[in-house]
Protein backbone atom coordinates (compact mmCIF):
# COMPACT_ATOMS: atom_id res chain seq x y z
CA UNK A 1 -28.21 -6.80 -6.19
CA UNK A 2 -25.31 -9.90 -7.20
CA UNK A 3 -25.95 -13.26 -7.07
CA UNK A 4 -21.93 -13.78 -7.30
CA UNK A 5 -21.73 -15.58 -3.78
CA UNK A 6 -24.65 -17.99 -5.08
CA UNK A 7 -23.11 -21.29 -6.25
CA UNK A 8 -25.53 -22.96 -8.57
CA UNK A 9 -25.35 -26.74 -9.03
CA UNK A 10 -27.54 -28.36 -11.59
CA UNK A 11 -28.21 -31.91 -10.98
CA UNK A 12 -29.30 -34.26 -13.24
CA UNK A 13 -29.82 -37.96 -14.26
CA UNK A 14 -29.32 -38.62 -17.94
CA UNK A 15 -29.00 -41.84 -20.48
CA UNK A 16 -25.57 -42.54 -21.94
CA UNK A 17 -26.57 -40.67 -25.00
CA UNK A 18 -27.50 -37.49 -23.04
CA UNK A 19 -31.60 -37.77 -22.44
CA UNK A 20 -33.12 -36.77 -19.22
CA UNK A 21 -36.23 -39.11 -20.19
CA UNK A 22 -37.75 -41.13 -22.49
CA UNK A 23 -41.21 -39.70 -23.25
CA UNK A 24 -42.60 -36.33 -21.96
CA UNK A 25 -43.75 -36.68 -18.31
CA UNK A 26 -41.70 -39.43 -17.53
CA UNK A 27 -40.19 -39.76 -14.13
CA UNK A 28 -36.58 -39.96 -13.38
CA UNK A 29 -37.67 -42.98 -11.14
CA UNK A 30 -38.53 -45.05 -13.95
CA UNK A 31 -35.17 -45.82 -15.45
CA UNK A 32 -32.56 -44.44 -12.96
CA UNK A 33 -30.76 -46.16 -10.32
CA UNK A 34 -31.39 -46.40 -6.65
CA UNK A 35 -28.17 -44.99 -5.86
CA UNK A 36 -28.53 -41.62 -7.99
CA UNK A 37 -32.27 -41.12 -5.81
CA UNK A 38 -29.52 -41.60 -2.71
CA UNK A 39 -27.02 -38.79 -4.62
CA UNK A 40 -30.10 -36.67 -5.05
CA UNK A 41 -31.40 -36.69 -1.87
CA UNK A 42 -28.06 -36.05 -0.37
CA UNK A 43 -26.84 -33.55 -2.06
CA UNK A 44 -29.90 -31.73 -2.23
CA UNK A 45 -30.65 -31.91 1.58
CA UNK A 46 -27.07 -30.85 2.23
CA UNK A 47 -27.55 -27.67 -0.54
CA UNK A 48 -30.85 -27.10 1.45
CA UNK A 49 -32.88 -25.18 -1.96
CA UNK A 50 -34.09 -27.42 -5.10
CA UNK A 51 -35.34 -25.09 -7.60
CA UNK A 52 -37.31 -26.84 -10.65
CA UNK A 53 -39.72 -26.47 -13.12
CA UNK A 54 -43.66 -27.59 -12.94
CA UNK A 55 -43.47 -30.18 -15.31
CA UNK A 56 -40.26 -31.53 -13.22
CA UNK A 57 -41.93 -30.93 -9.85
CA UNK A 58 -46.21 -32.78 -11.29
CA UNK A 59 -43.41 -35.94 -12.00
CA UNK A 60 -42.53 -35.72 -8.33
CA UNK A 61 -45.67 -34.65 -6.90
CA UNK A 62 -44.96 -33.59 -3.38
CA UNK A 63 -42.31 -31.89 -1.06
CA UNK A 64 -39.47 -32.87 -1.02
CA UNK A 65 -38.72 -33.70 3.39
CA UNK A 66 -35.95 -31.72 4.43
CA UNK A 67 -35.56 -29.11 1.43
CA UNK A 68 -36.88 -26.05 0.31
CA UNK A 69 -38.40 -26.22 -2.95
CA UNK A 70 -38.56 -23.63 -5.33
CA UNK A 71 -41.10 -24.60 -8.10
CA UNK A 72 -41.05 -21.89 -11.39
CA UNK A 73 -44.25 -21.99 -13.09
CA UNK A 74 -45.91 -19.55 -15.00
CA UNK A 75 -49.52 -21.38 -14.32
CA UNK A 76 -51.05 -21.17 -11.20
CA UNK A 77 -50.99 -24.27 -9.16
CA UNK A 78 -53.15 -25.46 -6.14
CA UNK A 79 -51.26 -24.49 -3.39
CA UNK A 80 -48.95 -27.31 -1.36
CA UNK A 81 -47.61 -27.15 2.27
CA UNK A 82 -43.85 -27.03 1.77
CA UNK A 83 -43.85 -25.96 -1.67
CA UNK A 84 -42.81 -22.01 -2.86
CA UNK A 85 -44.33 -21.41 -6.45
CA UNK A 86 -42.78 -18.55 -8.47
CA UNK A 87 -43.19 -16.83 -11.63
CA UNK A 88 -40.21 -14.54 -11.86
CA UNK A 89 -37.75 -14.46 -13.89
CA UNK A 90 -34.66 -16.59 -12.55
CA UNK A 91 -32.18 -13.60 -11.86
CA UNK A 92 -34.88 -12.07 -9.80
CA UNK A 93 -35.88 -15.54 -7.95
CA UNK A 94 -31.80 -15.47 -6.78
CA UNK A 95 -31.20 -12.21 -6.24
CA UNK A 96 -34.12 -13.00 -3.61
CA UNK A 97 -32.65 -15.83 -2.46
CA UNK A 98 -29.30 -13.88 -2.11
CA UNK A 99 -30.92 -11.53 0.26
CA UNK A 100 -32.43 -13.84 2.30
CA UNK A 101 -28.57 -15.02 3.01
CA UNK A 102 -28.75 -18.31 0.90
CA UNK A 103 -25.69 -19.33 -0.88
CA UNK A 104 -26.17 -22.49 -2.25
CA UNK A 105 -29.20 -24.00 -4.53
CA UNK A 106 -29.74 -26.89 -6.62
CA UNK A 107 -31.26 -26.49 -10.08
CA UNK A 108 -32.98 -30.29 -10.67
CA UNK A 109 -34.72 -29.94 -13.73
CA UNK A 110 -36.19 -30.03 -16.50
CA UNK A 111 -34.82 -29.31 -19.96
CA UNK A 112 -36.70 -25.84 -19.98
CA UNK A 113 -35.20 -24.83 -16.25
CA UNK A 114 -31.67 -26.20 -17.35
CA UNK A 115 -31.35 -24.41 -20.39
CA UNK A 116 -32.69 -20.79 -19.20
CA UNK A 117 -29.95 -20.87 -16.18
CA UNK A 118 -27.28 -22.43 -18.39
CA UNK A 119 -28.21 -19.53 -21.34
CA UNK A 120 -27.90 -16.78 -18.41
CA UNK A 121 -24.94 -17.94 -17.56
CA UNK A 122 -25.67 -18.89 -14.22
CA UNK A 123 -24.82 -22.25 -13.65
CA UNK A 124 -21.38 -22.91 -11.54
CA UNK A 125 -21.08 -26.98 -10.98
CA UNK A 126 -23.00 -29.65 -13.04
CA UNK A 127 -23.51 -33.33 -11.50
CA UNK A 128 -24.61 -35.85 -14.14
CA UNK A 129 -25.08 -39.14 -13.38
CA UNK A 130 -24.83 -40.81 -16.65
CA UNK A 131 -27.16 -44.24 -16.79
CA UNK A 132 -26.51 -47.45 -18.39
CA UNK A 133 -29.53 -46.98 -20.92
CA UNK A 134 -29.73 -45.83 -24.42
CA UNK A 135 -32.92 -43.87 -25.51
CA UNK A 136 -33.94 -44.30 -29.10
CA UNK A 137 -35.67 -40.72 -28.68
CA UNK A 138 -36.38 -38.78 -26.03
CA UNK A 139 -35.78 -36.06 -23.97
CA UNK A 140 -31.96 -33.86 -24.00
CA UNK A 141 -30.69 -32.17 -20.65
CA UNK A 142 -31.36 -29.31 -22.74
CA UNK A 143 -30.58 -26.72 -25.49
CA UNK A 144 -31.34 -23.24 -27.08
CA UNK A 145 -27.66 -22.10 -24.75
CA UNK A 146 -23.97 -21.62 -26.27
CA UNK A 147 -20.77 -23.82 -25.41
CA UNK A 148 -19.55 -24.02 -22.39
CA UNK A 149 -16.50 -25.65 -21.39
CA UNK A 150 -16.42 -27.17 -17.73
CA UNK A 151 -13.77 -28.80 -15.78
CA UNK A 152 -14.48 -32.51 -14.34
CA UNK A 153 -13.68 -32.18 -10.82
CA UNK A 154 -14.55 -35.64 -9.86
CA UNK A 155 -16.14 -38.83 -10.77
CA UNK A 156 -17.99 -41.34 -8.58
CA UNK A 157 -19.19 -45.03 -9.39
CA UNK A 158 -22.57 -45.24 -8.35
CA UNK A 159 -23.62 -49.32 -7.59
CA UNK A 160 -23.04 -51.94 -10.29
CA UNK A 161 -23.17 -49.30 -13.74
CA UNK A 162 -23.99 -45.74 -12.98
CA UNK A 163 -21.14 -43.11 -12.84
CA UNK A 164 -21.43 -39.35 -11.48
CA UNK A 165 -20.02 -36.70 -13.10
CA UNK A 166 -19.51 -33.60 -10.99
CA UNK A 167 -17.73 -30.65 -13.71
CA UNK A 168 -17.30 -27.01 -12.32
CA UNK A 169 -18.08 -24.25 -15.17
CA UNK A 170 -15.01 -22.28 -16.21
């Protein structure tokens, strides 16, 4: 099976010196912006699938209303109403999703989830939403992949000093 059709969008909040957080565990919440939560929830609900990691998903801790979530984890996890929980390697889980007609998901974190769909080479579009805060350590959107070059597409001023990125892969 091809996931060709699929687009892939990874989504993802950062500092303005690339981190995704702080300290290990740390939610998004804590040092983003309302308006990237509103860009999140938008775009997500109009992509219909989130797929992210467990670490990602225990900062979140529920469903997200409106969305399918996909959570990869290779631990089990008690069961919750409205989330899938998969341990399958990341081709597989969209060649699934391919055959069950879906063309669009939304890969929203973390480092570990970025990096394996950036090294297979499946990402298509990238959204970052780069923060006014600078992170003296901390977490980077990820690594362990080659370059890739992308294409900015469009940029959007999010409230008083956020800015989002959106880059299509070449």
């Amino acid at each position: 099976m091809c996931i060709e059709p699929m687009q892939v969008i990874l989504i993802a909040a950062i500092s303005a010196n690339g981190q995704i957080a702080q300290t290990p565990g740390q939610s998004s919440l804590d040092w983003t912006s309302k308006e990237d939560l509103k860009f999140f929830i938008e775009k997500t609900k109009e992509v219909g699938v989130v797929i992210m990691g467990r670490k990602t998903f225990e900062t979140i801790g529920k469903p997200l209303k409106g969305r399918r979530l996909i959570v990869l984890s290779d631990v089990p996890l008690e069961k919750m109403e409205g989330v899938e929980y998969v341990n399958a390697p990341i081709k597989d889980v969209l060649e699934s999703l391919v055959a069950q007609g879906v063309e669009r998901v939304v890969v929203g974190g973390g480092a570990t989830v970025y990096g394996a769909f950036l090294r297979e080479g499946l990402v298509t579009d990238v959204y970052l939403t780069v923060e006014p805060v600078l992170f003296g350590q901390g977490i980077p959107l990820s690594t362990g992949f080659e370059r890739i070059d992308m294409r900015l597409v469009e940029v959007t001023r999010l409230g008083e000093g956020s800015v989002n990125l959106h880059y299509e892969i070449k």
